[in-house]
Protein backbone atom coordinates (compact mmCIF):
# COMPACT_ATOMS: atom_id res chain seq x y z
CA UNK A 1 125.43 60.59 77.31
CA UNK A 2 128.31 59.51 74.66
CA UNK A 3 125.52 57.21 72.87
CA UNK A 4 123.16 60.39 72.32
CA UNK A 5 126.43 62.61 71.38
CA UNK A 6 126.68 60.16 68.63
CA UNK A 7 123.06 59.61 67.79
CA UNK A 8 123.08 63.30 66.98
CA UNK A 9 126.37 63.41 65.37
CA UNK A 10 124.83 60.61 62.75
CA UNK A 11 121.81 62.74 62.45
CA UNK A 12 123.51 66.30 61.77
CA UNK A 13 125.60 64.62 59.09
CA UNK A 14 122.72 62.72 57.77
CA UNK A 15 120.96 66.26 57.32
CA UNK A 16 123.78 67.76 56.09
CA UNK A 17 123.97 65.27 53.40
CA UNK A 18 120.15 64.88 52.02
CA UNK A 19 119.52 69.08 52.40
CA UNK A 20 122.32 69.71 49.52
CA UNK A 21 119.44 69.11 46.95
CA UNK A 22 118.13 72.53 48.71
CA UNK A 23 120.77 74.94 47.48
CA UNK A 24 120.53 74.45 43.70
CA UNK A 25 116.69 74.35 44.04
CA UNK A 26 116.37 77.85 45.84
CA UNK A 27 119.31 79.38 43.42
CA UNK A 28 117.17 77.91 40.17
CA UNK A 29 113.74 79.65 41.87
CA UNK A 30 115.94 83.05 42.56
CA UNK A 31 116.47 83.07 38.75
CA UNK A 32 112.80 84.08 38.61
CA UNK A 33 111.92 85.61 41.88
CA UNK A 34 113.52 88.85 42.18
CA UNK A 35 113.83 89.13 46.34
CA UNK A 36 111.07 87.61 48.37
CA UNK A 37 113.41 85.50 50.41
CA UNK A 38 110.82 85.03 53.46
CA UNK A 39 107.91 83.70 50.99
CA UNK A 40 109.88 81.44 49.01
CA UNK A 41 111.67 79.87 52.58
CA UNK A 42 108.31 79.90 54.09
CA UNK A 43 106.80 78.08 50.88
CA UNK A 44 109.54 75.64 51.05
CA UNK A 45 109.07 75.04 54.90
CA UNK A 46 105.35 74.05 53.87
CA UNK A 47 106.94 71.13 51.85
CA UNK A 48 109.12 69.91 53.89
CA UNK A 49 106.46 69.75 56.70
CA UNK A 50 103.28 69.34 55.01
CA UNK A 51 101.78 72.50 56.52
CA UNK A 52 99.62 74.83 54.96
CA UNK A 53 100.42 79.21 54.15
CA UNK A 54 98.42 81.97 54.94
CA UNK A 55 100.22 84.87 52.62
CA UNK A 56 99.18 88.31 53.38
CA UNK A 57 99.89 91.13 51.03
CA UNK A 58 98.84 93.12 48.19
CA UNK A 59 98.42 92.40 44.56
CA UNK A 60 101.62 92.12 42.26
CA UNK A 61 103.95 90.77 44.61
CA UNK A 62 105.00 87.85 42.44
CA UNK A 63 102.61 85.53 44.98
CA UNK A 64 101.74 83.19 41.76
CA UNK A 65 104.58 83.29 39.82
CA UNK A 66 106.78 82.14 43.07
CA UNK A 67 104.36 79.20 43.74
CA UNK A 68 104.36 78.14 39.84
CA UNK A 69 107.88 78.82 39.53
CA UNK A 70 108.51 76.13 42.49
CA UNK A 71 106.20 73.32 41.03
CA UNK A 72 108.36 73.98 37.91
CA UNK A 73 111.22 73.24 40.10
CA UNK A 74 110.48 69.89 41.87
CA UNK A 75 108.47 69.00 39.21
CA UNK A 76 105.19 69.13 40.97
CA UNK A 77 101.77 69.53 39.73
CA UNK A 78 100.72 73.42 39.94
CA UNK A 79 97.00 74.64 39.88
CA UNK A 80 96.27 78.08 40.60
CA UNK A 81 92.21 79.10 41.83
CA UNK A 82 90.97 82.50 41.78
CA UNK A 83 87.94 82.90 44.88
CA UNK A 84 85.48 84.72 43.55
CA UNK A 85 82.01 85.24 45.41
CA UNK A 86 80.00 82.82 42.65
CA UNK A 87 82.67 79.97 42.82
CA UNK A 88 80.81 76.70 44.16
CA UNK A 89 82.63 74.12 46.05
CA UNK A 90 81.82 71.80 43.06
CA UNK A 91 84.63 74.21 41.32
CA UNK A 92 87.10 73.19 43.44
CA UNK A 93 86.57 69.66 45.09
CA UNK A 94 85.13 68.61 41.70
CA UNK A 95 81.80 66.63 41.07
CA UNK A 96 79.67 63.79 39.61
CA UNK A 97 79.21 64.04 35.64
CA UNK A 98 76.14 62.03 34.49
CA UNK A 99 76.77 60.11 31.24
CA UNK A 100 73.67 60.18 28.84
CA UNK A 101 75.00 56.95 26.69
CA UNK A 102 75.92 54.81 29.44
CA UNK A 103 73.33 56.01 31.60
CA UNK A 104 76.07 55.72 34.74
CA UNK A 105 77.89 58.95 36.68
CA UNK A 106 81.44 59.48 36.12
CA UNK A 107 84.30 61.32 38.78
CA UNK A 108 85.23 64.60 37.53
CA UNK A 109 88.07 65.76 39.65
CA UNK A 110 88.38 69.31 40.27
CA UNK A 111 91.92 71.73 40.83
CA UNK A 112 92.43 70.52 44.09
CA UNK A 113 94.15 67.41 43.04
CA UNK A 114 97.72 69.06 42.57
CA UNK A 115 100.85 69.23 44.86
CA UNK A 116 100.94 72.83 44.90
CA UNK A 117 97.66 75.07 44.88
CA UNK A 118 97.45 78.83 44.95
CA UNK A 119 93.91 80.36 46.49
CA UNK A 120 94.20 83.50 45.22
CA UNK A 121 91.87 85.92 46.97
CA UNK A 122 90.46 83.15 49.23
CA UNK A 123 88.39 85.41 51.74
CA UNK A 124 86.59 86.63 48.12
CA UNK A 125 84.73 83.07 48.20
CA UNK A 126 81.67 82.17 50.27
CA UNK A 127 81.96 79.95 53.95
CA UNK A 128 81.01 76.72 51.73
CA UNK A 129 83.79 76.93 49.50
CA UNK A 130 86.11 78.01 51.73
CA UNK A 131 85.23 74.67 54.23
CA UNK A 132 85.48 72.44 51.19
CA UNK A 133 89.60 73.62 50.23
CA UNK A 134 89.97 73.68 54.29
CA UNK A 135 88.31 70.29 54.85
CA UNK A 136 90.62 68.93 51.81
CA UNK A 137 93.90 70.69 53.89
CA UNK A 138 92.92 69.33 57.24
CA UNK A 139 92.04 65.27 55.98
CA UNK A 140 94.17 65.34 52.73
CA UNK A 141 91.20 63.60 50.91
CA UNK A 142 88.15 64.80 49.10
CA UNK A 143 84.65 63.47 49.08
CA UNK A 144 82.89 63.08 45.55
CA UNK A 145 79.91 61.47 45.36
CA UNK A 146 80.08 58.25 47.20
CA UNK A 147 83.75 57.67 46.53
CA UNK A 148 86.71 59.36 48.67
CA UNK A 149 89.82 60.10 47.09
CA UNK A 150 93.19 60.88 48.29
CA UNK A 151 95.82 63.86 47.87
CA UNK A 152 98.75 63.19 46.34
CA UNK A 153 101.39 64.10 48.54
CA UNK A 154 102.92 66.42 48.71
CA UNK A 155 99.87 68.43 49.36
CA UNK A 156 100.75 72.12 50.53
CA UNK A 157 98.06 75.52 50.13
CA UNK A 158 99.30 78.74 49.60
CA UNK A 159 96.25 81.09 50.23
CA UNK A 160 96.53 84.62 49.72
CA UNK A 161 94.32 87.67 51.22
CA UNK A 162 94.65 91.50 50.24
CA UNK A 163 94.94 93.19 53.36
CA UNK A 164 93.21 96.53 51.40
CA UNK A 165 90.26 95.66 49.87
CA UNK A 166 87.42 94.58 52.55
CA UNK A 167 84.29 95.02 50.52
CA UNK A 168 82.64 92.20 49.37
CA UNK A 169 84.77 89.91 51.04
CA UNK A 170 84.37 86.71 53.57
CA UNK A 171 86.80 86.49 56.43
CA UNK A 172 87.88 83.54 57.45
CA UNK A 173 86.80 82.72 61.09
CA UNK A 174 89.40 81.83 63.31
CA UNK A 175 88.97 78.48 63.22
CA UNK A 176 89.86 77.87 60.22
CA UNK A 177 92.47 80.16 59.87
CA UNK A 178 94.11 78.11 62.83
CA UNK A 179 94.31 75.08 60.15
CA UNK A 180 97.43 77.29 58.44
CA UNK A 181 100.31 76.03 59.84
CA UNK A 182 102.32 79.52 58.90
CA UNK A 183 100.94 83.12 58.06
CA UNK A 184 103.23 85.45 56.21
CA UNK A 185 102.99 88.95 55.70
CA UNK A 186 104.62 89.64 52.06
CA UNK A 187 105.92 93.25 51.96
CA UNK A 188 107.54 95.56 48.66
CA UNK A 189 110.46 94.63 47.20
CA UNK A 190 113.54 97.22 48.30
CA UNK A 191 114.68 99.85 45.71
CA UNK A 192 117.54 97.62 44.00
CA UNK A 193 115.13 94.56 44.03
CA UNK A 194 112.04 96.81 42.03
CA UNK A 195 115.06 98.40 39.68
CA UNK A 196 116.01 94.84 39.22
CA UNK A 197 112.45 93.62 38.44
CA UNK A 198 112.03 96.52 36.09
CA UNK A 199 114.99 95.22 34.52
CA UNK A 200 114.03 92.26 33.56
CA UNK A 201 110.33 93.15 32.46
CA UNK A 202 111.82 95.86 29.99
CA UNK A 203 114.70 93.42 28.55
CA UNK A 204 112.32 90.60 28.62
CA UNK A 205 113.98 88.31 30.25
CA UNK A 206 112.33 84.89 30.57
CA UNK A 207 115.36 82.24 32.25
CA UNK A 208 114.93 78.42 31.32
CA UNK A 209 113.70 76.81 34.59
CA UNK A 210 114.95 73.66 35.18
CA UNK A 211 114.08 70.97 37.37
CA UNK A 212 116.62 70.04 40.08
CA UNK A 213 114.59 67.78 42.16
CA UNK A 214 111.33 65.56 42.61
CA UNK A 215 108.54 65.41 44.73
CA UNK A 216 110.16 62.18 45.95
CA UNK A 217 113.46 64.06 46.73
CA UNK A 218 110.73 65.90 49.26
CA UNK A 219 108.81 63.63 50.73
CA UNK A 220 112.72 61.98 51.53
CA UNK A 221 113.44 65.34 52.96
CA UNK A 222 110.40 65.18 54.83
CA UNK A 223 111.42 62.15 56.82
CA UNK A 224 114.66 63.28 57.70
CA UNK A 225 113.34 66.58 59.15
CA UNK A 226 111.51 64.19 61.39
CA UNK A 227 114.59 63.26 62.55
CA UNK A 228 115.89 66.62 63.19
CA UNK A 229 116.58 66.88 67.17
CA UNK A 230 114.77 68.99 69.61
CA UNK A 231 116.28 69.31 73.22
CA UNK A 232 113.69 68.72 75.96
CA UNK A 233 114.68 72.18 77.51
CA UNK A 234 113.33 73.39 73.81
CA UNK A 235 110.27 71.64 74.30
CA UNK A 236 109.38 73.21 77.14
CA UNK A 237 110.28 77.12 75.60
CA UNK A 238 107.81 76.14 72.54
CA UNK A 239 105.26 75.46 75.18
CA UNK A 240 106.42 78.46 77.36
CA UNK A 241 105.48 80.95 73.91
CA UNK A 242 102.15 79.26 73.36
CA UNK A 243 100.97 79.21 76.99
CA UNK A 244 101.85 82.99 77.22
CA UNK A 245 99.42 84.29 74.43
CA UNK A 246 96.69 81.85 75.97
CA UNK A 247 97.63 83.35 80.07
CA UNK A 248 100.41 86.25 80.02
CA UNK A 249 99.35 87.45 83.72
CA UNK A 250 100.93 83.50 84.83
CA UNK A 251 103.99 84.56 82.39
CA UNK A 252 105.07 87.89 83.93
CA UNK A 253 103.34 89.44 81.27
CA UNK A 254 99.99 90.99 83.02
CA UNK A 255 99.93 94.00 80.96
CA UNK A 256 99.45 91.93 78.04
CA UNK A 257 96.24 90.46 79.79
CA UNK A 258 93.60 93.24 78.65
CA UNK A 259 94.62 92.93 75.15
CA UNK A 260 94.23 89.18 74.41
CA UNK A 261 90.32 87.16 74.24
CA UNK A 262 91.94 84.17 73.01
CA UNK A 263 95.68 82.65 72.85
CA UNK A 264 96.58 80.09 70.92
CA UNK A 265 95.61 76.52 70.40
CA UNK A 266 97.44 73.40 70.72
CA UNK A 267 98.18 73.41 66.69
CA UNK A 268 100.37 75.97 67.29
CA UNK A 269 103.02 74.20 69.48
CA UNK A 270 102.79 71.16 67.29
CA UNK A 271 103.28 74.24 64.48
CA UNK A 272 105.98 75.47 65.77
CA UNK A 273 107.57 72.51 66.71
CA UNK A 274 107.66 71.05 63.04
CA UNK A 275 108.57 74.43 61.53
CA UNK A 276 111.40 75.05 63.90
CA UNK A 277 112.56 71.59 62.87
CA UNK A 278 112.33 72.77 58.63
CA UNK A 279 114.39 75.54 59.86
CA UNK A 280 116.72 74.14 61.26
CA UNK A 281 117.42 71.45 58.50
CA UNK A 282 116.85 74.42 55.61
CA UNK A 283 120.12 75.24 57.55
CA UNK A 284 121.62 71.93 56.96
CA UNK A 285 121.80 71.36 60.78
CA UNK A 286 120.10 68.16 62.33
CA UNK A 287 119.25 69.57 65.88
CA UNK A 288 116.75 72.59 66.52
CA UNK A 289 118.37 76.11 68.36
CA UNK A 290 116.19 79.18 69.95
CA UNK A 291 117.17 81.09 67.06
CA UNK A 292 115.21 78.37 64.66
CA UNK A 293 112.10 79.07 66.93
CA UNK A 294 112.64 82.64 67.28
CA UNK A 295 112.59 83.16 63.27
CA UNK A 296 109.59 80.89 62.48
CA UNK A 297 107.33 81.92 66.05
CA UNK A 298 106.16 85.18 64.82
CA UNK A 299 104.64 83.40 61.48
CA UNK A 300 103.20 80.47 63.54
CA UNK A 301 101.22 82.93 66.12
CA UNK A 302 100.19 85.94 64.36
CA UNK A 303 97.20 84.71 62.75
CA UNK A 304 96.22 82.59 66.74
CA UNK A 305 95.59 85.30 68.54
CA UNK A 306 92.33 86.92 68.90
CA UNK A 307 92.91 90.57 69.95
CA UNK A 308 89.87 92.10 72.37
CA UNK A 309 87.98 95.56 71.60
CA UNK A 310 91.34 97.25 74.03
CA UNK A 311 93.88 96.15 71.61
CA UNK A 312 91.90 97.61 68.84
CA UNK A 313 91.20 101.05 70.36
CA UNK A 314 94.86 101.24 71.54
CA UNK A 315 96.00 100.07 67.82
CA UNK A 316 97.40 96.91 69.26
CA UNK A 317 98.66 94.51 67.02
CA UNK A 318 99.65 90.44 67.50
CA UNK A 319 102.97 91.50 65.56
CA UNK A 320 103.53 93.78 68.97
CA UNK A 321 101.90 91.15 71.30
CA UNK A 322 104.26 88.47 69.63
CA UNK A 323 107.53 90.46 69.89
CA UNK A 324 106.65 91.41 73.58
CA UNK A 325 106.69 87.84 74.03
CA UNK A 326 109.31 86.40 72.89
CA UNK A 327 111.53 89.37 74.31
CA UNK A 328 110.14 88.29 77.87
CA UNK A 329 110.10 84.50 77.65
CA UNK A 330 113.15 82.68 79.24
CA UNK A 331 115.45 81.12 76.76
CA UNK A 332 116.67 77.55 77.85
């Protein structure tokens, strides 16, 4: 028992010395980003775990200029691609260029070789195009031609959907939405926050961003969240959540039963597991608490569970199936 006292000890203090690189990183991105906490925390939770985003919300919400404004940051490479419904997977995986004077086919790579991407609009592209940028997420290589190449890492998505416009549009089926490790729902900035963005706007005010860390500074990060400690009992509550969207009536939670077809899928424990670990070292602590999965569980699940025709004529929502949840599951 003293021996994993201390093993902890050494890792709290070993997370509370490598996440200090955190604090002037997220005070040089609030510089630009007026509000927004969640989404830039969330983006930064995709780097330090290599999972994917899922941002929900409607145009002008400063989606592209928070992902840019991060690359700038860590010094990462930024490429931003807009879905539209002629885009070919070519456009975004890349292609083979035949060479008329050497008579031989050269690699031409394509937008998706960055550390930071932004699919704007993604459900606005076709199912092939969406399957080639999910294929890339899921095996962090891309196939050209005869030749595979690798993603530099790290590799992390940020896909955005307007939740207004429908027409015209492709929606991802659930099976590939399941490959996004978190799914936000970005919301209006508050009254000071919009008085503070029209301040800036009218005054013109364009701050010097500087960078105050690498990608290798991340991919360190990464390893130490690895070593960020999880309590068995823990374990077991992550698993507790997940098996209660997949069989609520086992749960105590029958009169949840009518309103879910399907729960969610393995991913989502291993999901939760890694995010709740990002959380809890974004917090410079190097063990995991309920809180940790408490905050990052609604963003893990919303986008797992499929709702039946009940929950839609009763204007159920997964935001009110998650919350009855985790109100009703026994914290260790």
């Amino acid at each position: 028992m003293e021996a994993a006292v201390s093993d902890l000890r050494v890792v709290n203090d070993l997370v509370k010395e490598e996440s200090r690189f955190l604090e002037p990183v997220l005070a040089e991105v609030e510089k630009v980003i007026v509000g927004q906490k969640l989404m830039v925390e969330r983006i930064l939770t995709g780097l330090l775990t290599g999972g994917h985003i899922l941002v929900e919300g409607v145009p002008g919400l400063a989606k592209t200029l928070t992902v840019k404004t991060f690359s700038q940051v860590i010094d990462a490479h930024f490429q931003r691609i807009q879905f539209t419904p002629d885009l070919l997977p070519a456009d975004v995986i890349g292609t083979m260029i035949y060479n008329q004077h050497t008579g031989q086919f050269t690699t031409r790579k394509g937008p998706i070789f960055a550390n930071l991407i932004l699919a704007d609009e993604i459900n606005r592209a076709p199912a092939k195009v969406q399957s080639a940028l999910l294929e890339a997420m899921q095996e962090k290589q891309v196939t050209i031609g005869d030749a595979t190449h690798p993603l530099t890492e790290p590799f992390v998505v940020l896909a955005t959907q307007n939740p207004i416009e429908q027409e015209g549009t492709y929606p991802l089926p659930e099976a590939q939405v399941d490959r996004f490790m978190l799914k936000i729902v970005v919301g209006y900035p508050t009254r000071d926050e919009e008085i503070g963005i029209i301040d800036r706007v009218v005054s013109d005010y364009r701050p010097d961003v500087e960078k105050k860390a690498t990608i290798q500074d991340i991919l360190r990060a990464r390893s130490i969240v690895n070593q960020v400690y999880v309590d068995e009992k823990l374990k077991g509550y992550i698993v507790d959540i997940v098996e209660a969207t997949r069989h609520p009536a086992r749960c105590g939670l029958k009169e949840l039963e009518p309103y879910i077809t399907y729960g969610a899928s393995p991913r989502a424990s291993i999901f939760l597991y890694a995010a709740a670990r990002a959380h809890a070292f974004i917090r410079h602590r190097g063990y995991v608490i309920p809180d940790d999965i408490k905050a990052i569980g609604p963003d893990v699940l919303r986008h797992r569970i499929v709702l039946s025709y009940e929950a839609e004529a009763e204007e159920v929502s997964t935001e009110d199936l998650v919350r009855r949840i985790f109100e009703s599951v026994e914290v260790p």
